[in-house]
Protein backbone atom coordinates (compact mmCIF):
# COMPACT_ATOMS: atom_id res chain seq x y z
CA UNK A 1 0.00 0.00 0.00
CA UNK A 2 1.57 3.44 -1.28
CA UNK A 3 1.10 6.18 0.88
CA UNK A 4 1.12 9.65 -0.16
CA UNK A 5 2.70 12.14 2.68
CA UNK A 6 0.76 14.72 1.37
CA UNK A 7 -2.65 13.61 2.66
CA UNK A 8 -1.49 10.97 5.05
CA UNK A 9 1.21 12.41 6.81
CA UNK A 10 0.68 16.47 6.25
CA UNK A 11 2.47 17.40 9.18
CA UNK A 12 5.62 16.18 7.65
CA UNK A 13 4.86 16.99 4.08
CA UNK A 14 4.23 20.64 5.48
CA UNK A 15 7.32 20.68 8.10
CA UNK A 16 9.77 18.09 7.17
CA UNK A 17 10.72 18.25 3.16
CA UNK A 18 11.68 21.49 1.55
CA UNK A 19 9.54 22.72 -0.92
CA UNK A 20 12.27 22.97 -3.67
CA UNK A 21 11.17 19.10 -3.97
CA UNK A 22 8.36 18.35 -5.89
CA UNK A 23 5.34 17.06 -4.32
CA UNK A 24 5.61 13.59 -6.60
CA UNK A 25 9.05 13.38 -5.66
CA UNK A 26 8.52 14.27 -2.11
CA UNK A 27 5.87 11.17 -2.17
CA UNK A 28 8.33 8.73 -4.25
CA UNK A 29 11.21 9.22 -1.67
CA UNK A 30 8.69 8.59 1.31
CA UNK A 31 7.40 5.65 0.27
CA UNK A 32 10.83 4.03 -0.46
CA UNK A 33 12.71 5.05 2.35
CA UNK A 34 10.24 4.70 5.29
CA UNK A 35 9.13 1.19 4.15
CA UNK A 36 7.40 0.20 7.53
CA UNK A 37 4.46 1.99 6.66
CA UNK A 38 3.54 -0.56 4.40
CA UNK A 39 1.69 -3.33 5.17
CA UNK A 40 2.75 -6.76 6.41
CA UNK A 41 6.89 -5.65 6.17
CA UNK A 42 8.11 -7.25 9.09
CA UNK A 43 7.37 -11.09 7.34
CA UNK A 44 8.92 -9.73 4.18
CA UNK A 45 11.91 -8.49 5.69
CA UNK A 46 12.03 -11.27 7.87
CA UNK A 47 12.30 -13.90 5.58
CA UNK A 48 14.28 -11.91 2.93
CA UNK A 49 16.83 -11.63 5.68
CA UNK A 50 16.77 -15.23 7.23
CA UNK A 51 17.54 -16.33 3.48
CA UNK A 52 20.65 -13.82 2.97
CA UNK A 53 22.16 -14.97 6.06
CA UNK A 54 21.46 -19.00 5.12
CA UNK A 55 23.45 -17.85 1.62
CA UNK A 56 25.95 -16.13 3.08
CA UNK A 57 27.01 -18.65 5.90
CA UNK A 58 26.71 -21.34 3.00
CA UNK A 59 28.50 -19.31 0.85
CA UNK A 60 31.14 -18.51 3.08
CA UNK A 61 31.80 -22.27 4.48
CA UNK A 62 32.35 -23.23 0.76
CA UNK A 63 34.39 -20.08 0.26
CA UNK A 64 32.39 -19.35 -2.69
CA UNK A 65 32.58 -15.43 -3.67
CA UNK A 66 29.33 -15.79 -6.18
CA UNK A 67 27.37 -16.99 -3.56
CA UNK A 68 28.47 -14.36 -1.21
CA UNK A 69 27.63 -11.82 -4.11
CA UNK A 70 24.22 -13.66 -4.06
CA UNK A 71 23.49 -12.88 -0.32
CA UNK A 72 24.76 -9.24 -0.88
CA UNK A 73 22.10 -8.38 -3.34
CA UNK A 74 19.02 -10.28 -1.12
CA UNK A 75 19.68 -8.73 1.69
CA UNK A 76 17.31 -6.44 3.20
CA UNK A 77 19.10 -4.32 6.02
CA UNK A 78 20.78 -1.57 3.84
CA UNK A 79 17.33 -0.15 3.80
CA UNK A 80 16.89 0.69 6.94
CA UNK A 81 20.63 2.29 7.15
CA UNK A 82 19.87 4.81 4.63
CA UNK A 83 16.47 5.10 6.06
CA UNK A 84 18.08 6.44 9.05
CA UNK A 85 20.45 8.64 7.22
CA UNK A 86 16.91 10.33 5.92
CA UNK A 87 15.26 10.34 9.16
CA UNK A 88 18.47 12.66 10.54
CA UNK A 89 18.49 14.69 7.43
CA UNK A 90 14.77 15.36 7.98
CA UNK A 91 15.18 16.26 11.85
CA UNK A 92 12.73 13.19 12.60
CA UNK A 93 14.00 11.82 16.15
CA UNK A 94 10.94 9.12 16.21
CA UNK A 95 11.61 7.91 12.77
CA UNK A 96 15.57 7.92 13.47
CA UNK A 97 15.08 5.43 16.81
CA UNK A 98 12.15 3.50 14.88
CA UNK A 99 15.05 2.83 12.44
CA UNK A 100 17.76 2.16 15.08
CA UNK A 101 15.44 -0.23 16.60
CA UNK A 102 15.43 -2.16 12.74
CA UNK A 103 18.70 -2.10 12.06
CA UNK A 104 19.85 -3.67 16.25
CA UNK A 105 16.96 -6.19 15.92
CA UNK A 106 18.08 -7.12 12.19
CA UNK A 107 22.01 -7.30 13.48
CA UNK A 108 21.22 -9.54 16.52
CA UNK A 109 19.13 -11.85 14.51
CA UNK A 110 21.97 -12.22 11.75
CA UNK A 111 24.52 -12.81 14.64
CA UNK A 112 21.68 -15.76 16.04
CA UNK A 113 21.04 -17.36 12.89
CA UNK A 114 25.08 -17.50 11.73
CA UNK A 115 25.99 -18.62 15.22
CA UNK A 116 23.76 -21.57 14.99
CA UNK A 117 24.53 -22.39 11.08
CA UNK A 118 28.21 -22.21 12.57
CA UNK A 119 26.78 -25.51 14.60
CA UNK A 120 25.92 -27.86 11.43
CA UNK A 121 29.01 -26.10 9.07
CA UNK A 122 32.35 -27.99 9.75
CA UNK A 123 34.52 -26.27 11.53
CA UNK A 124 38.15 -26.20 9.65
CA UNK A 125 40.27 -23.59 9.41
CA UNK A 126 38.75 -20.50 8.00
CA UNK A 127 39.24 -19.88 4.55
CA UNK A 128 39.84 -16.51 2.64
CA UNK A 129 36.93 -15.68 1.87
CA UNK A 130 35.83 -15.54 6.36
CA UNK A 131 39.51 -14.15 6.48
CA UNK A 132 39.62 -10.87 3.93
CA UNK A 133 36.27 -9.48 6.39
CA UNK A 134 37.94 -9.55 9.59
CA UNK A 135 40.58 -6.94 8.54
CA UNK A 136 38.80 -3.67 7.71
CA UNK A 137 40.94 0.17 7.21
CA UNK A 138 40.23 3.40 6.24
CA UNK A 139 39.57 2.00 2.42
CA UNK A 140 36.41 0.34 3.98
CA UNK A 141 35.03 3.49 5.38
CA UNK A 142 35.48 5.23 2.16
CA UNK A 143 33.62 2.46 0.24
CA UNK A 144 31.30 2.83 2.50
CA UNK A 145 30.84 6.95 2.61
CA UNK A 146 31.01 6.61 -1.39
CA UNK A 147 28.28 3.62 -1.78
CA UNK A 148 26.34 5.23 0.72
CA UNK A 149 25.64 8.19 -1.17
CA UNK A 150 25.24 6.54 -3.85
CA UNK A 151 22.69 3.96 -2.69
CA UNK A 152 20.96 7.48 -1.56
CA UNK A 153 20.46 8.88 -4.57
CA UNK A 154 19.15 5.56 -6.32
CA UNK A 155 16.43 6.04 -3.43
CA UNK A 156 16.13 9.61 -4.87
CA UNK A 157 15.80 9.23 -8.16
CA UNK A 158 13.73 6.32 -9.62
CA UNK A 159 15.99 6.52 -12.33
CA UNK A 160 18.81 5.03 -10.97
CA UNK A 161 17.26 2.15 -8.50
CA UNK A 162 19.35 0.02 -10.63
CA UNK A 163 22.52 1.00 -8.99
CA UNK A 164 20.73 -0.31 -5.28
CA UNK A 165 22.34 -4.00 -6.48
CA UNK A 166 25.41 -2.91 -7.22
CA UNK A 167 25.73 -0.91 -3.99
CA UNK A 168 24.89 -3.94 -2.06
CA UNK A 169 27.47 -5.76 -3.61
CA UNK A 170 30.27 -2.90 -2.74
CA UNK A 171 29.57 -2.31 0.77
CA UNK A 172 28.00 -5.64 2.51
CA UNK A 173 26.19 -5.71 5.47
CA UNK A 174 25.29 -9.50 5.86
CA UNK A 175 28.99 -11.41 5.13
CA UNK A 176 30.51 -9.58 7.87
CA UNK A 177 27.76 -10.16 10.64
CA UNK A 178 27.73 -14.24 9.48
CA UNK A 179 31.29 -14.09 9.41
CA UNK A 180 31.24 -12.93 13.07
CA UNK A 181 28.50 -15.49 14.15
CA UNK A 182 30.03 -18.00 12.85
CA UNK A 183 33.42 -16.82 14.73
CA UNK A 184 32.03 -16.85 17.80
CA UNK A 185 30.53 -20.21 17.76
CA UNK A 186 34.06 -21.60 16.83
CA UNK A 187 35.44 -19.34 19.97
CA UNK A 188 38.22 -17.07 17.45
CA UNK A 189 37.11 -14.04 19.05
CA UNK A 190 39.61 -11.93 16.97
CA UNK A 191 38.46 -13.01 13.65
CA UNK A 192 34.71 -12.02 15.31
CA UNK A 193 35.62 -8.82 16.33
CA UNK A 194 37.56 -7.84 13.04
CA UNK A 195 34.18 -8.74 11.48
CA UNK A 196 32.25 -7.02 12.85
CA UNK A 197 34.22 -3.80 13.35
CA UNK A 198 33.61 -3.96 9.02
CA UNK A 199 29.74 -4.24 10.19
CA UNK A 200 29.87 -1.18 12.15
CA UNK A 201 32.03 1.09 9.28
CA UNK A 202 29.73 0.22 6.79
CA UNK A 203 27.06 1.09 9.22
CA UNK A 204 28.76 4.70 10.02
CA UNK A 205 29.65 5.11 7.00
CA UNK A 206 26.38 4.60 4.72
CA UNK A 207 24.37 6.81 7.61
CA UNK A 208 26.56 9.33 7.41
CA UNK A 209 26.82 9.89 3.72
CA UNK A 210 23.32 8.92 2.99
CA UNK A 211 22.11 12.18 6.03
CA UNK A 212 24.43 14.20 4.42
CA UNK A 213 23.24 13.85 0.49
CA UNK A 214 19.73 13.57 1.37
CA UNK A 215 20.06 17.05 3.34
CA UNK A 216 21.78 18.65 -0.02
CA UNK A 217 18.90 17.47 -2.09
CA UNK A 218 16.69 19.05 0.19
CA UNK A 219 14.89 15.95 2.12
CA UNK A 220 15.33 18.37 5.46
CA UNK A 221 13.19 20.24 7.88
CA UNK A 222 12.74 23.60 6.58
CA UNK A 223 12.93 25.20 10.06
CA UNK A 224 14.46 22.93 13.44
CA UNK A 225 17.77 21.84 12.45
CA UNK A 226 18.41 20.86 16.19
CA UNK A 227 18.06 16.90 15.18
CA UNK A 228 19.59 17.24 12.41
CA UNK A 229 23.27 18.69 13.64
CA UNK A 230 22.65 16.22 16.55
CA UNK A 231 22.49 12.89 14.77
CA UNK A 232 25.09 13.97 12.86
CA UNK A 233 27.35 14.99 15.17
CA UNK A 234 26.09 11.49 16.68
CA UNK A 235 27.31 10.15 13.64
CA UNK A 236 30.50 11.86 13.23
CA UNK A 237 32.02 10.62 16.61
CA UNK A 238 31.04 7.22 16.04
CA UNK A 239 33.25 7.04 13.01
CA UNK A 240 35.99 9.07 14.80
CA UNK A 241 35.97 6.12 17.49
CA UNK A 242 36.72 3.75 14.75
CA UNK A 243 39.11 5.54 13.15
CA UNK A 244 42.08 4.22 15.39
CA UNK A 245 41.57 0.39 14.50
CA UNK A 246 41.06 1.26 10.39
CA UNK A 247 44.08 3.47 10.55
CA UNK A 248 46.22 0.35 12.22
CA UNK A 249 44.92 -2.40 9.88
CA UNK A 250 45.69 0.02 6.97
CA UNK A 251 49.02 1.09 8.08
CA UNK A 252 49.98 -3.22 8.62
CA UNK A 253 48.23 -3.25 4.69
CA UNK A 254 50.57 -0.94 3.79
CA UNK A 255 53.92 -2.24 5.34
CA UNK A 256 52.77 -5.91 4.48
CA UNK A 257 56.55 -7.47 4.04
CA UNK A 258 57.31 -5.24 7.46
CA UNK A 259 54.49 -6.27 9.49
CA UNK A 260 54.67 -10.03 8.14
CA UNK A 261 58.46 -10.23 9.41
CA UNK A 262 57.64 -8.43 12.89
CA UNK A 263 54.66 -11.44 13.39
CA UNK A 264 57.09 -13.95 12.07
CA UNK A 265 60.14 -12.76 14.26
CA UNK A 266 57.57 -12.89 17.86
CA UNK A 267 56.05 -16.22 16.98
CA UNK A 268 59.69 -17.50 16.35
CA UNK A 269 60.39 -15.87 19.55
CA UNK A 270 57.62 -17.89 21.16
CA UNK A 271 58.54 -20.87 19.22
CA UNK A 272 62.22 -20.78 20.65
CA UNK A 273 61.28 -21.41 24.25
CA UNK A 274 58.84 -24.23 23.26
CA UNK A 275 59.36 -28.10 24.37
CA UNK A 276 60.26 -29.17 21.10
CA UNK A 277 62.24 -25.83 19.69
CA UNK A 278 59.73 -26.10 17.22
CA UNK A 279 60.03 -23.55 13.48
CA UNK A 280 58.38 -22.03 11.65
CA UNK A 281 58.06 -23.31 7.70
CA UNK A 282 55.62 -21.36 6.43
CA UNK A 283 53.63 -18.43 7.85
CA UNK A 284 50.50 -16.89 5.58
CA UNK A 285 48.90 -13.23 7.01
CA UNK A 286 45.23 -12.93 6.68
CA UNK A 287 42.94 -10.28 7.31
CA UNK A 288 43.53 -10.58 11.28
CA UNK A 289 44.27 -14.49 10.98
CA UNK A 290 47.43 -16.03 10.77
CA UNK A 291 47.93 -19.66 9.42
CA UNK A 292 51.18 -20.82 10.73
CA UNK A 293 52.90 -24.23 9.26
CA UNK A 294 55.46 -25.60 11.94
CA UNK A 295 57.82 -28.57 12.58
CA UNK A 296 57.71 -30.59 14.61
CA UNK A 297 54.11 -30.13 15.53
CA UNK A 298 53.46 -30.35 19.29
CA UNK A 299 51.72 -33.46 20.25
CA UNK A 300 50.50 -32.10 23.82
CA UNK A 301 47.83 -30.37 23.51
CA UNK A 302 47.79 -28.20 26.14
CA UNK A 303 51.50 -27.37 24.06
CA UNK A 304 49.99 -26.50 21.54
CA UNK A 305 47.18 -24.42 22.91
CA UNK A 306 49.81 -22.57 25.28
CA UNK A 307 51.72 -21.70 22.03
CA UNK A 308 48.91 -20.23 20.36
CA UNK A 309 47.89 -18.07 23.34
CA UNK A 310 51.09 -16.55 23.98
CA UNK A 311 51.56 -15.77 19.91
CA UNK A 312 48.15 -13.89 20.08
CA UNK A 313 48.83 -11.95 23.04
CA UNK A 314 52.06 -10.85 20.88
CA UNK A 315 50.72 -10.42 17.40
CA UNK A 316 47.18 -9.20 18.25
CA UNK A 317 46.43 -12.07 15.25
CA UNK A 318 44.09 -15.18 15.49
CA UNK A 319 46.88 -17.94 15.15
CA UNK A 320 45.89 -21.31 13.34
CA UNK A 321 48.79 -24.24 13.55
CA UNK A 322 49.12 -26.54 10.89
CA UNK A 323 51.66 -29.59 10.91
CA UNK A 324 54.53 -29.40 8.12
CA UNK A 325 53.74 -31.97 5.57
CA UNK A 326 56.61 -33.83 4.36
């Protein structure tokens, strides 16, 4: 059911948009970005999200990056995001926690349903596809900012609705939240962490740039700009907290040989004192994972778990031990 803000909602048609937007404009943008007025949404976006997450956990236990691409494109809680980036442009404080409300019941369910998909998927070590979202930097955020505006605009202009795919596909939502789930079922807290620290930039960054472009266009409150400056300054300090951790991960990106010889020389350093004087023969930097192939392997276990404790507390990394094959 369409509605028209112009004789349902009034108020906002008469407070909320500016008037250099035309009134079938106005209406177009209303109905697409505040989809919860529609009938019957919470089954649709219930079940279009249950079956994004089921693709992506399948997709990412096979390692498969079409499949991934598959769940990218399906899934239904970019909406909101943006929704929220409109709700702040337009000063509407209701709207804006309506949306919050969304987006933290849509990211708890993801994290539920990958955590117990992470029960029936075998748990080996995790491939490159779990491994290349657990490692986000500043590049992520500015994918983020840039598909976020440009997600945005597809909402603005029917025109371009086409490009709404294509940003799913260049800032996901859903692979990072299954990747975490499925993280923490398996107990590598690191990997779940890196994860979802990509979650939450692609979060900050597609509310920020779609509050800021909708507010240029002119989808603002003519008047009270008071929750406006707030949920953007909101916004702004959010991405300022994860600054620090993108910055890191992109300066390690950037000194790759460096960084891979400072984690090789402290887990050779941890290696030294071991039972065994066990080295290293291969070593293989992931996202925040590190695959380490050593001889001889330890054959105590609680060895082998003390080894990979002490190398994380050094390297900050996840640390997976594989046996040298000879």
């Amino acid at each position: 059911m369409q509605i028209d803000p112009n004789e349902k909602e009034v108020y906002i048609e008469r407070n909320f948009f500016s008037q250099d937007v035309p009134v079938e404009e106005r209406t177009n943008v209303f109905n697409k970005l505040f989809f919860h007025y529609k009938k019957d949404w919470q089954g649709s976006f219930g079940l279009m999200l249950f079956l994004s997450v089921g693709i992506a956990c399948l997709g990412l236990s096979e390692d498969s990056t079409a499949v991934i691409i598959g769940a990218m494109i399906i899934a239904p809680l970019g909406q909101p995001i943006i929704a929220l980036g409109g709700t702040i442009s337009l000063g509407w404080g209701k709207q804006s926690f309506r949306m919050l409300k969304i987006i933290f019941i849509g990211t708890i369910s993801t994290l539920a349903v990958s955590f117990i998909f992470g029960f029936i998927l075998p748990n080996d070590t995790p491939n490159q596809q779990i491994l290349i979202r657990t490692s986000p930097d500043l590049r992520d955020m500015g994918i983020a900012i840039l598909a976020g505006a440009a997600g945005a605009y597809g909402y603005f202009r029917s025109e371009f609705s086409t490009i709404l795919s294509g940003v799913a596909i260049a800032v996901a939502l859903v692979p990072p939240l299954c990747t975490c789930g499925l993280m923490l079922e398996q107990g590598h807290f690191i990997l779940a962490g890196g994860s979802f620290l990509l979650f939450i930039t692609n979060f900050i960054g597609i509310t920020f740039s779609a509050l800021l472009l909708f507010f240029l266009l002119g989808i603002r409150h003519k008047r009270n700009l008071k929750w406006f400056y707030t949920g953007t300054v909101t916004v702004i300090l959010l991405g300022t907290s994860v600054i620090f951790p993108l910055a890191l991960n992109y300066k390690n990106f950037s000194s790759d040989a460096q960084f891979q010889s400072s984690v090789y020389e402290k887990a050779g350093n941890v290696f030294a004192h071991s039972k065994n004087s066990t080295a290293i023969k291969d070593l293989s930097i992931q996202g925040t994972g590190v695959i380490i192939t050593i001889d001889p392997f330890p054959v105590d276990k609680n060895e082998e778990k003390r080894l990979i404790t002490e190398i994380e507390q050094t390297t900050g990394l996840q640390v997976f031990l594989k046996g040298s094959s000879k």
